[in-house]
N, C-alpha and C. Protein backbone atom coordinates (compact mmCIF):
# COMPACT_ATOMS: atom_id res chain seq x y z
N UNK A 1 79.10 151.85 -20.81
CA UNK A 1 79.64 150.98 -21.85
C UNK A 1 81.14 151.17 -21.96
N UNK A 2 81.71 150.34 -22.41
CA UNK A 2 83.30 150.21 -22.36
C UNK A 2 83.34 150.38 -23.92
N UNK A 3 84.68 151.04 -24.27
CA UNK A 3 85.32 151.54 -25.15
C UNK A 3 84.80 150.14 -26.43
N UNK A 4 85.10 149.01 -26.06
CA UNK A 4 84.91 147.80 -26.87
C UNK A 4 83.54 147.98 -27.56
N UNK A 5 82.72 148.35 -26.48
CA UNK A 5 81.49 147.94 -26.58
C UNK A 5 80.64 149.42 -28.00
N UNK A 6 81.82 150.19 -27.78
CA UNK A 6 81.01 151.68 -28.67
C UNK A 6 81.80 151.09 -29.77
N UNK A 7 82.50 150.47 -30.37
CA UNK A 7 82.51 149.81 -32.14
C UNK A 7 81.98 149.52 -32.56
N UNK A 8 81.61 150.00 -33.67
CA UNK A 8 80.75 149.33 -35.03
C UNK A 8 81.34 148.51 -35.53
N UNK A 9 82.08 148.47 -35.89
CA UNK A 9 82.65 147.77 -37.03
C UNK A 9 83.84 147.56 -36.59
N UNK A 10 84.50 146.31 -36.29
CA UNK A 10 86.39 146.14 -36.18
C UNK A 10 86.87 145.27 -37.21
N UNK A 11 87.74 144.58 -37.18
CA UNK A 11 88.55 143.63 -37.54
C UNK A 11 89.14 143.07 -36.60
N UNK A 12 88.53 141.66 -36.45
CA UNK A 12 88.52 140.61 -35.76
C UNK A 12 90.01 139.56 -36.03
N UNK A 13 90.64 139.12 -35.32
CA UNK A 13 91.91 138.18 -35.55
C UNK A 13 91.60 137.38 -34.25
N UNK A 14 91.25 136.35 -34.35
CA UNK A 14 90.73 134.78 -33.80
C UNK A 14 91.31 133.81 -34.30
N UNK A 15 92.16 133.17 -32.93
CA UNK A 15 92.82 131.53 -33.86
C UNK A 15 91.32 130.74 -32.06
N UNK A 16 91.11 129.63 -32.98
CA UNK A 16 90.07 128.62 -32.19
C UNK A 16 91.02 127.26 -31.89
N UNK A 17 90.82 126.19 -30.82
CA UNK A 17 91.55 125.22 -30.71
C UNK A 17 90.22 124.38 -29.94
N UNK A 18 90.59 123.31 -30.06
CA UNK A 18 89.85 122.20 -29.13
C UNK A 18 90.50 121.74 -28.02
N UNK A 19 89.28 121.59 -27.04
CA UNK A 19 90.58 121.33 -25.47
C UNK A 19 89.99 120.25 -25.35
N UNK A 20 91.22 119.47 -24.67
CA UNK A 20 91.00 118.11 -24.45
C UNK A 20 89.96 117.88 -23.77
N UNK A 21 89.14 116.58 -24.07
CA UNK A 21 87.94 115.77 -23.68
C UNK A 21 88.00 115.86 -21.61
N UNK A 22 89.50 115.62 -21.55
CA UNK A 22 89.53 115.29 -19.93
C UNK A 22 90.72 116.29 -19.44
N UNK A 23 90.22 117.16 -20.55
CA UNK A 23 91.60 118.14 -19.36
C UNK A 23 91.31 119.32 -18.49
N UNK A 24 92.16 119.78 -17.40
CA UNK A 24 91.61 120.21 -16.26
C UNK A 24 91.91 121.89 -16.28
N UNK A 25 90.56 122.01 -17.65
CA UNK A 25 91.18 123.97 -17.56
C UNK A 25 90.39 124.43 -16.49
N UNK A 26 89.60 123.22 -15.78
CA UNK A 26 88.45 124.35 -14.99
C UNK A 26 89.38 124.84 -13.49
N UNK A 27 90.71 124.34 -13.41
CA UNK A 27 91.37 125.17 -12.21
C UNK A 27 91.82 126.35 -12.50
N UNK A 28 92.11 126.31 -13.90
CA UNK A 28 92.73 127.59 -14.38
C UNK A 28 92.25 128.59 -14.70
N UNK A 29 90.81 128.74 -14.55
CA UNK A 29 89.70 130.21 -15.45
C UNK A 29 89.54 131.16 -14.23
N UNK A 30 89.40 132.08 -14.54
CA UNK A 30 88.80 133.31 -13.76
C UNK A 30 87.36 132.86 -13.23
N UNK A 31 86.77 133.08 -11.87
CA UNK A 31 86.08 133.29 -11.31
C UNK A 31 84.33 133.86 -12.34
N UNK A 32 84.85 135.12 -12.96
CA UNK A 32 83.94 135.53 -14.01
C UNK A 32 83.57 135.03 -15.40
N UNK A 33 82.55 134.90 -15.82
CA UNK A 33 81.99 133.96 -16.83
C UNK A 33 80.93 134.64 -17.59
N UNK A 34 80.39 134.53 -18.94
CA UNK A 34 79.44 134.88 -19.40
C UNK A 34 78.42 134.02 -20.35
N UNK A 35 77.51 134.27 -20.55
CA UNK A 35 76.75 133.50 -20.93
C UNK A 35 76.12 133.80 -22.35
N UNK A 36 76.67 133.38 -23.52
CA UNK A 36 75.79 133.56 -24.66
C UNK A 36 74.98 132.50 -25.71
N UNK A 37 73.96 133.39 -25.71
CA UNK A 37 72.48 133.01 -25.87
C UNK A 37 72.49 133.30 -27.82
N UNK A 38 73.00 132.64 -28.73
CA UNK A 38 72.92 133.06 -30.34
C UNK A 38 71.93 132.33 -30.80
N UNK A 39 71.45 133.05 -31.82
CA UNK A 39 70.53 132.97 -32.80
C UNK A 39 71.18 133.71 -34.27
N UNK A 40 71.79 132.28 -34.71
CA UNK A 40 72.10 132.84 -36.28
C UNK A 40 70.92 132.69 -37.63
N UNK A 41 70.76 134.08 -38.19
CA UNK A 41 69.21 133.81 -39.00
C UNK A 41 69.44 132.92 -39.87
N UNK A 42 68.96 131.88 -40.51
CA UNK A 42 68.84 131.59 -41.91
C UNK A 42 68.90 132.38 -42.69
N UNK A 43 70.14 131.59 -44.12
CA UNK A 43 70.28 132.58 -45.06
C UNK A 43 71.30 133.77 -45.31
N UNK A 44 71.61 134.19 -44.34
CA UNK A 44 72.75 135.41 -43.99
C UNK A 44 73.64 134.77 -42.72
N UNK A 45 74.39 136.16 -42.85
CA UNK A 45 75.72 136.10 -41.94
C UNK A 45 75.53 136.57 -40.92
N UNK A 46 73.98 136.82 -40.20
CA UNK A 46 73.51 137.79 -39.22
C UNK A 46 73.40 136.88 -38.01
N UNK A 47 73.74 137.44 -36.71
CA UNK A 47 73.49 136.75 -35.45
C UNK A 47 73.26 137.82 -34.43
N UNK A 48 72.21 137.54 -34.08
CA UNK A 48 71.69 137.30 -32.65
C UNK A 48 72.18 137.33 -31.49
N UNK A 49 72.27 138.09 -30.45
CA UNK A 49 72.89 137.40 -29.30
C UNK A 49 72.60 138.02 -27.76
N UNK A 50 72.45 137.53 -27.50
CA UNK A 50 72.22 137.70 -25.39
C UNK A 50 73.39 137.30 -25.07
N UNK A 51 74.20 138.31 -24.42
CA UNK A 51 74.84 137.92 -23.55
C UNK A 51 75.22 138.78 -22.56
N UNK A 52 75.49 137.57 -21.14
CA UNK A 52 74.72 137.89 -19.91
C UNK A 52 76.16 137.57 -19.20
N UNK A 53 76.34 138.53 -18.14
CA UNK A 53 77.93 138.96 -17.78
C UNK A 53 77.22 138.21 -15.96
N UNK A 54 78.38 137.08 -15.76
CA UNK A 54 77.95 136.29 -14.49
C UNK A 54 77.88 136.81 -12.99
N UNK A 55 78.83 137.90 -13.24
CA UNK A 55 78.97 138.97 -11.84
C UNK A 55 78.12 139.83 -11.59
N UNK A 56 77.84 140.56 -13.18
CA UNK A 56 76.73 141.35 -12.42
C UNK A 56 74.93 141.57 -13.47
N UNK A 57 74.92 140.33 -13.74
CA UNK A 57 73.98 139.98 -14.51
C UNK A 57 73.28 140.55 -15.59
N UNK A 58 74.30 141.81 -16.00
CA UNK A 58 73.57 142.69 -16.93
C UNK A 58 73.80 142.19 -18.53
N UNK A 59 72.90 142.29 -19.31
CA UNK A 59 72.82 141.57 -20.34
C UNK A 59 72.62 142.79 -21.65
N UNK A 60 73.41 142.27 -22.46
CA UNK A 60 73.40 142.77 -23.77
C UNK A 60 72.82 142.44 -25.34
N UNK A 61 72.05 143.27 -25.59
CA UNK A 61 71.24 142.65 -26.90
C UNK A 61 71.84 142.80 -28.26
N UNK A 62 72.42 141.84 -28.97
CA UNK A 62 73.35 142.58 -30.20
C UNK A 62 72.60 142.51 -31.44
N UNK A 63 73.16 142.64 -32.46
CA UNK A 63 72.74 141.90 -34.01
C UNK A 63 74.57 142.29 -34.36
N UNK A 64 74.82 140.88 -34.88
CA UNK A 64 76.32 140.98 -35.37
C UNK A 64 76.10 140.34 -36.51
N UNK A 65 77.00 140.97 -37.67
CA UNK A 65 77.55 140.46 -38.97
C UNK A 65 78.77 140.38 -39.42
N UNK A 66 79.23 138.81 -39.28
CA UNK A 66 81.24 138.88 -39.90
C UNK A 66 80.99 138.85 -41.16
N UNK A 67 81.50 139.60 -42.04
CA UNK A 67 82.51 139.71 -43.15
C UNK A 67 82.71 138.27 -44.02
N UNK A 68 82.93 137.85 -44.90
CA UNK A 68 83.82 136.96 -45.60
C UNK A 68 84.63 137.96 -45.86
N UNK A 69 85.66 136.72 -45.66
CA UNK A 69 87.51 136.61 -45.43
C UNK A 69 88.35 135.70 -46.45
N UNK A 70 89.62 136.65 -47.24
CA UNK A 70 90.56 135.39 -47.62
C UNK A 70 91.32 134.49 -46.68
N UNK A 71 90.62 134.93 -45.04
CA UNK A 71 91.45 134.11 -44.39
C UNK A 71 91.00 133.77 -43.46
N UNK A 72 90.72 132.31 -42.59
CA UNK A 72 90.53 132.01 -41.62
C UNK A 72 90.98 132.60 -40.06
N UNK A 73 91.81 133.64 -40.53
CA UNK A 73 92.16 133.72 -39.06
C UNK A 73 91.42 135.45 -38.72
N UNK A 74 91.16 135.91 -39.97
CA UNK A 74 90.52 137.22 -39.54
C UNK A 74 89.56 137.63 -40.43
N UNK A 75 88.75 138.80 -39.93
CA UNK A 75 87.57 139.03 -40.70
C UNK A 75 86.77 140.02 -39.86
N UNK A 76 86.48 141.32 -40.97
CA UNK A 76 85.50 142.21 -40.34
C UNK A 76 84.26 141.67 -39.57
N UNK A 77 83.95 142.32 -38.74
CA UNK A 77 82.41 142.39 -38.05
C UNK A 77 81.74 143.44 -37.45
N UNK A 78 80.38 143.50 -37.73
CA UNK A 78 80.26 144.70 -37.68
C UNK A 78 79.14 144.11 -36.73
N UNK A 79 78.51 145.25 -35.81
CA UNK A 79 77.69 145.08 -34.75
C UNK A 79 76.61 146.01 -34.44
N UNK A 80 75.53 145.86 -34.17
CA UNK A 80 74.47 147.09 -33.42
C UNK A 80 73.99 146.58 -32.37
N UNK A 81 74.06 147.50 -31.06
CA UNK A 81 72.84 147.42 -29.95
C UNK A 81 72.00 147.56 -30.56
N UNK A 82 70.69 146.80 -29.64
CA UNK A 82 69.57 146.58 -29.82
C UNK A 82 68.69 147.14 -28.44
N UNK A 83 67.40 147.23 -28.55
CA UNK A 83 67.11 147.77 -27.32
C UNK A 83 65.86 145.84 -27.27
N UNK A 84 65.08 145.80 -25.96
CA UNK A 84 64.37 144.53 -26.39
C UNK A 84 63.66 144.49 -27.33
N UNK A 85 63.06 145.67 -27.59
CA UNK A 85 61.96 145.53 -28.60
C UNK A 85 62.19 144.78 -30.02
N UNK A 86 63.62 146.26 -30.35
CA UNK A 86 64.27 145.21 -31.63
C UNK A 86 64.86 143.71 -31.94
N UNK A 87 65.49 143.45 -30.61
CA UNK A 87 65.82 141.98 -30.41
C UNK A 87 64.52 140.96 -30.56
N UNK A 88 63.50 141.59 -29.84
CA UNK A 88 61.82 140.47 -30.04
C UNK A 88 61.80 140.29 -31.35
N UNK A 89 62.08 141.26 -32.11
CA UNK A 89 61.47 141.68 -33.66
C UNK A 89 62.13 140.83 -34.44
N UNK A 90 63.60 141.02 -34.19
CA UNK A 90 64.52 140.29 -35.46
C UNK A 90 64.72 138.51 -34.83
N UNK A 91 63.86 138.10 -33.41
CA UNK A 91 64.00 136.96 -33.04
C UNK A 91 62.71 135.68 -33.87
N UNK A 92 61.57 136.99 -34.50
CA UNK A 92 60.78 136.51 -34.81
C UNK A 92 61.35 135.47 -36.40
N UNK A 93 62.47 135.98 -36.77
CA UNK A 93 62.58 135.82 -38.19
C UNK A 93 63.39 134.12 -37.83
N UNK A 94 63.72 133.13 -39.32
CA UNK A 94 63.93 131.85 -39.01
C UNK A 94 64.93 132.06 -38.31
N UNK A 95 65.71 130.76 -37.62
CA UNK A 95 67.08 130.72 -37.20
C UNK A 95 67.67 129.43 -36.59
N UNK A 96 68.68 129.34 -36.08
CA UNK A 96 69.20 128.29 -35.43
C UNK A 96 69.78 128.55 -34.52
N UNK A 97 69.41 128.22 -32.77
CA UNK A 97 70.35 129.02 -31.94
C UNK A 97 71.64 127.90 -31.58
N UNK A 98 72.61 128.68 -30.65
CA UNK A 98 73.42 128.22 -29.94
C UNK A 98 73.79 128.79 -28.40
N UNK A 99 73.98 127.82 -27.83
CA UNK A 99 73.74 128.06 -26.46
C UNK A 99 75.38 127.40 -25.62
N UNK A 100 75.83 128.97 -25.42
CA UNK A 100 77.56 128.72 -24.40
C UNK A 100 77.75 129.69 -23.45
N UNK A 101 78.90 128.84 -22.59
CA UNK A 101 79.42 130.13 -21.24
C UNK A 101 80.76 130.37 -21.71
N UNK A 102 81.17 131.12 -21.72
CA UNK A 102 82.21 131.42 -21.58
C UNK A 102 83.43 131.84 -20.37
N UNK A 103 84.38 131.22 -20.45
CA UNK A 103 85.31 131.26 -18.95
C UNK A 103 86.58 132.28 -19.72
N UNK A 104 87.38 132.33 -18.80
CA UNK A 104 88.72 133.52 -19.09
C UNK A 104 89.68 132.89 -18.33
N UNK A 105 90.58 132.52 -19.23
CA UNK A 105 92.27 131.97 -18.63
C UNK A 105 93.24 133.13 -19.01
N UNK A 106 94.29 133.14 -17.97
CA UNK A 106 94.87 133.95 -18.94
C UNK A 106 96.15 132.80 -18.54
N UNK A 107 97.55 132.91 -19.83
CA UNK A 107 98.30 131.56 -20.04
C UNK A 107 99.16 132.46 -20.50
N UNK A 108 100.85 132.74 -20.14
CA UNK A 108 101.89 133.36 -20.90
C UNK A 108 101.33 134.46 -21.30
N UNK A 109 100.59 135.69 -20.28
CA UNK A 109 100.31 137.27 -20.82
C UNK A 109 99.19 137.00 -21.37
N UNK A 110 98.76 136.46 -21.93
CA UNK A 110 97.68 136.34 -22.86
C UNK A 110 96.08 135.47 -22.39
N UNK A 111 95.29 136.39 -22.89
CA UNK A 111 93.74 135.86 -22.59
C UNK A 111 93.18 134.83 -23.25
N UNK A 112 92.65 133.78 -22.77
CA UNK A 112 91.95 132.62 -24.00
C UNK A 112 90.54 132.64 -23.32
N UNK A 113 89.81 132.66 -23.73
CA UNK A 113 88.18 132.02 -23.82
C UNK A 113 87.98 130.91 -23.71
N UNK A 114 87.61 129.89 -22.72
CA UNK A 114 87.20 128.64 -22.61
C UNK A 114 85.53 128.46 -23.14
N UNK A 115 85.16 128.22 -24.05
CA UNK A 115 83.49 128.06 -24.70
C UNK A 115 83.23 126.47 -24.52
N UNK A 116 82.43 126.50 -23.71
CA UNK A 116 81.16 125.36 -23.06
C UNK A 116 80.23 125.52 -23.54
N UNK A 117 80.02 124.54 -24.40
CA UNK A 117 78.16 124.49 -25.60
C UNK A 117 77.61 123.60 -24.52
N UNK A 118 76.13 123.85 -24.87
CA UNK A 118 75.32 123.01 -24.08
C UNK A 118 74.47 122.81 -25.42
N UNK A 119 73.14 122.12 -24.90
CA UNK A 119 72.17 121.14 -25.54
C UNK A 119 72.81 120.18 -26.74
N UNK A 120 72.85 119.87 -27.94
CA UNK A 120 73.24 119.10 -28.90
C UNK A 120 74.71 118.97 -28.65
N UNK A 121 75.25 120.35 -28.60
CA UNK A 121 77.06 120.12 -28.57
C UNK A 121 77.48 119.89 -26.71
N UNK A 122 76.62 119.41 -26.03
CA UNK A 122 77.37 119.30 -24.96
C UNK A 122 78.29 118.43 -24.46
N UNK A 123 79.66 118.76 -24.19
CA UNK A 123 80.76 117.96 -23.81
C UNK A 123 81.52 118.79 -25.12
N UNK A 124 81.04 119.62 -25.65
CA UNK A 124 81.89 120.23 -26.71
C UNK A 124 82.52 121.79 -25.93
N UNK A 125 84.04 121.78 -26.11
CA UNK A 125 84.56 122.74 -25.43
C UNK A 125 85.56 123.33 -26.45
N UNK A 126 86.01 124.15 -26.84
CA UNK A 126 87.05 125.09 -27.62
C UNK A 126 87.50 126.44 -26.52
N UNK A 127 88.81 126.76 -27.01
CA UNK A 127 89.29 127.71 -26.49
C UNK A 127 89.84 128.38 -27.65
N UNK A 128 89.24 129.89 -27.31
CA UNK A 128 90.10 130.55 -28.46
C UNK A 128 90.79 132.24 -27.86
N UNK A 129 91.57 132.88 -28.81
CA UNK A 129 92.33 134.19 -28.74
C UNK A 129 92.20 134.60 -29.73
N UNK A 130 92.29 136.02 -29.10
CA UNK A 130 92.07 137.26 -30.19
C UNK A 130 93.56 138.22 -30.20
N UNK A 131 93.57 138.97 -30.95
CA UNK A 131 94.83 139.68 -31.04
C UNK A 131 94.59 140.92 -31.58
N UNK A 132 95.72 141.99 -31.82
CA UNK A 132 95.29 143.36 -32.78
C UNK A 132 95.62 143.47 -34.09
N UNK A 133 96.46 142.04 -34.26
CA UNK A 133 97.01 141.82 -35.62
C UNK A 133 97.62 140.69 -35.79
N UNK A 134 97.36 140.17 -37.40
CA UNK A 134 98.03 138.91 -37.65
C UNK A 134 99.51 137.85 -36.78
N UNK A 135 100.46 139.12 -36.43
CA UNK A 135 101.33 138.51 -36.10
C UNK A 135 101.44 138.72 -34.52
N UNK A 136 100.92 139.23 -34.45
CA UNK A 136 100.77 138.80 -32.80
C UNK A 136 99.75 137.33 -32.36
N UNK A 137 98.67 137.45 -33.49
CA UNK A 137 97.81 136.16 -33.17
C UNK A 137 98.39 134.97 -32.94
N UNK A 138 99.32 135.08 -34.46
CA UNK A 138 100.39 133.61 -34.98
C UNK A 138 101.42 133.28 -33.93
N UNK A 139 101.55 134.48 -33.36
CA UNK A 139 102.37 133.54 -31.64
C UNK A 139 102.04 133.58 -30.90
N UNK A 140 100.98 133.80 -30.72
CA UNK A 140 99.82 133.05 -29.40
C UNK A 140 100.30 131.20 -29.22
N UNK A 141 100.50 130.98 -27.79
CA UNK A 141 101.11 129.86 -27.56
C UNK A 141 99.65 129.40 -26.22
N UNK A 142 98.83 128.32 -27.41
CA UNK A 142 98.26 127.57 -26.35
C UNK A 142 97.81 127.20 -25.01
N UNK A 143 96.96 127.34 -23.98
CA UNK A 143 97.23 126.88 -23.25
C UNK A 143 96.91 125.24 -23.52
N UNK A 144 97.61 124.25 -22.31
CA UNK A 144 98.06 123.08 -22.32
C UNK A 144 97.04 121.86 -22.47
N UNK A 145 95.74 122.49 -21.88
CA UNK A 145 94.53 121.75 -22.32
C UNK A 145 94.14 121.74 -23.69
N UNK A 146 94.66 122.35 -24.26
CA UNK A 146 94.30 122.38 -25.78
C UNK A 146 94.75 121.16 -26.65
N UNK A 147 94.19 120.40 -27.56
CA UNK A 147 94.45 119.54 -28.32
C UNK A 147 94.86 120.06 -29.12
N UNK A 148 94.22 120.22 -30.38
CA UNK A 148 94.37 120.73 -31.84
C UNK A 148 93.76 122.37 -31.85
N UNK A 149 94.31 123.07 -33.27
CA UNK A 149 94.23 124.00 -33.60
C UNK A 149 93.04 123.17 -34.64
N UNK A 150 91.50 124.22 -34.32
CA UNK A 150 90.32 124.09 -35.56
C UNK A 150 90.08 125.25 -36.13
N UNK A 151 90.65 126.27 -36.13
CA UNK A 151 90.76 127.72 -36.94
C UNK A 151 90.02 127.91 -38.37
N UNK A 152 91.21 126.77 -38.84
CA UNK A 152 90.78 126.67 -40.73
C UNK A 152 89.70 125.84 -40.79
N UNK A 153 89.30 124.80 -39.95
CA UNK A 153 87.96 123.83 -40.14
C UNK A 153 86.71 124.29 -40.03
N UNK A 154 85.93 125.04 -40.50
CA UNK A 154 84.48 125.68 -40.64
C UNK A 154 83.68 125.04 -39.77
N UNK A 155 83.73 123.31 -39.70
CA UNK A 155 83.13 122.61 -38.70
C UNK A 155 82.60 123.41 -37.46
N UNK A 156 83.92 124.40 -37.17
CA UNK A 156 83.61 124.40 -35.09
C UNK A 156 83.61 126.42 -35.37
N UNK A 157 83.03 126.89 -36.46
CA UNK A 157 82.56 127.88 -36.87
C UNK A 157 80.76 128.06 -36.01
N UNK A 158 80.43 129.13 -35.77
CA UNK A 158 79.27 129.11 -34.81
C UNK A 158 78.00 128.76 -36.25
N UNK A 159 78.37 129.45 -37.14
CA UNK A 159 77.22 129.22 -37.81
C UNK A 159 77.20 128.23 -38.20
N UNK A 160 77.82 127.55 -38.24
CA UNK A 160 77.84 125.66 -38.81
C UNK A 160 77.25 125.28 -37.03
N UNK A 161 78.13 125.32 -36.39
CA UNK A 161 78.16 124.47 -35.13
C UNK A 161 76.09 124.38 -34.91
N UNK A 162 75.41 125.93 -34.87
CA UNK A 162 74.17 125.52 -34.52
C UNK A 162 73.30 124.78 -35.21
N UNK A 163 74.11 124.34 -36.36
CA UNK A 163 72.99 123.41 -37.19
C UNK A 163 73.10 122.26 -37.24
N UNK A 164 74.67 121.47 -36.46
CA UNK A 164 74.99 120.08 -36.60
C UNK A 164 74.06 119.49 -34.95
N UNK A 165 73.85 118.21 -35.55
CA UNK A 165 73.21 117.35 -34.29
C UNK A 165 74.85 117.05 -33.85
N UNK A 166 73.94 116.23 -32.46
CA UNK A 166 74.52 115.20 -31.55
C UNK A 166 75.79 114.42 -32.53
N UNK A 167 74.90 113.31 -33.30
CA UNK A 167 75.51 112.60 -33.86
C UNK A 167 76.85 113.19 -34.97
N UNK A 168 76.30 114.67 -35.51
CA UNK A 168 77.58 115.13 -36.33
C UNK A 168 78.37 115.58 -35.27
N UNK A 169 78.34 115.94 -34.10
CA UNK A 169 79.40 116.24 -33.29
C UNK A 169 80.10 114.89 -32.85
N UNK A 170 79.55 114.10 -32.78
CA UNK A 170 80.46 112.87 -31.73
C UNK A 170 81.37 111.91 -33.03
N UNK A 171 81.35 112.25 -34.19
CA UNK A 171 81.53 111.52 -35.68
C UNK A 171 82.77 112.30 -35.66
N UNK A 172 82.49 113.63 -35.89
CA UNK A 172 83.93 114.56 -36.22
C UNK A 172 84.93 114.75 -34.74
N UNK A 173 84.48 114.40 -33.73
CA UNK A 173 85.37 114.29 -32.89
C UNK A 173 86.12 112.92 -32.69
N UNK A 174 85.58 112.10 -33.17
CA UNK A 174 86.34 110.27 -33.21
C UNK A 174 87.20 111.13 -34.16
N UNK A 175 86.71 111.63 -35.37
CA UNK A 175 87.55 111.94 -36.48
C UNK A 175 88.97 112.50 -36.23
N UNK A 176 88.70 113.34 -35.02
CA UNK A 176 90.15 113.97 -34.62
C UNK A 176 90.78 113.08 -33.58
N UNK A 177 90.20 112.51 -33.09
CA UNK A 177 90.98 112.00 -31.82
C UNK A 177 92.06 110.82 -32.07
């Protein structure tokens, strides 16, 4: 396990953006990709998650909980491995999943996440960055496929995102465009 991976608990600083409908980040990503598999429960701030590393297929079982925040751009989260058993257990309870890959650009020093939803949100893409602190986040400079900054919009938040249909995705995207 990597240093990342032995935290309990961090503080998270995430700005999110929307990338354009027709723009061409897929020349620009790293080779390596991952695949996550969420299940956010009903009711709480708790999620679920598989995710499955594309190189060397080994997969990780979590249970994660963010924090409420006075601020959109950051917020505790706290995390536990799971072994399968516990993951079967807490999969039994209600939920709503979401289903993305994730790609890796890196643009001016800096790493962005390309997120590809599939089933209901498919054709839905965001790119986002993380940082170690507020002001390093706030000058994070885009890469060029990016449209808009959706940070402050809860809309393109995971726990909203697995509960909107088809139709609420293709409504709020006329909305921006």
């Amino acid at each position: 396990m990597d240093a990342q991976e032995l935290k309990y608990t961090r503080v998270e600083y995430e700005r999110r953006f929307l990338v354009l409908p027709n723009a061409d980040w897929k020349s620009d990503i790293e080779s390596y990709s991952k695949t996550y598999e969420d299940k956010y429960l009903r009711d709480s701030r708790l999620r679920l998650r598989i995710l499955t590393d594309s190189d060397t297929g080994r997969r990780v079982l979590k249970l994660n909980k963010k924090q409420d925040s006075s601020s959109p751009y950051f917020r505790t989260v706290g995390r536990i491995l799971l072994s399968p058993a516990e993951y079967r257990l807490l999969d039994g309870l209600e939920g709503d999943r979401l289903n993305k890959t994730r790609y890796y650009q890196s643009w001016l020093g800096r790493v962005f996440s390309i997120d590809v939803f599939g089933g209901e949100l498919e054709g839905l893409v965001l790119c986002e960055t993380e940082a170690d602190g507020l002001e390093e986040l706030m000058s994070a400079e885009p890469p060029p496929c990016v449209s808009r900054e959706v940070t402050t919009d809860s809309f393109f938040e995971g726990g909203n995102l697995c509960r909107i249909t088809r139709s609420d995705l293709v409504h709020k995207l006329a909305t921006l465009a």
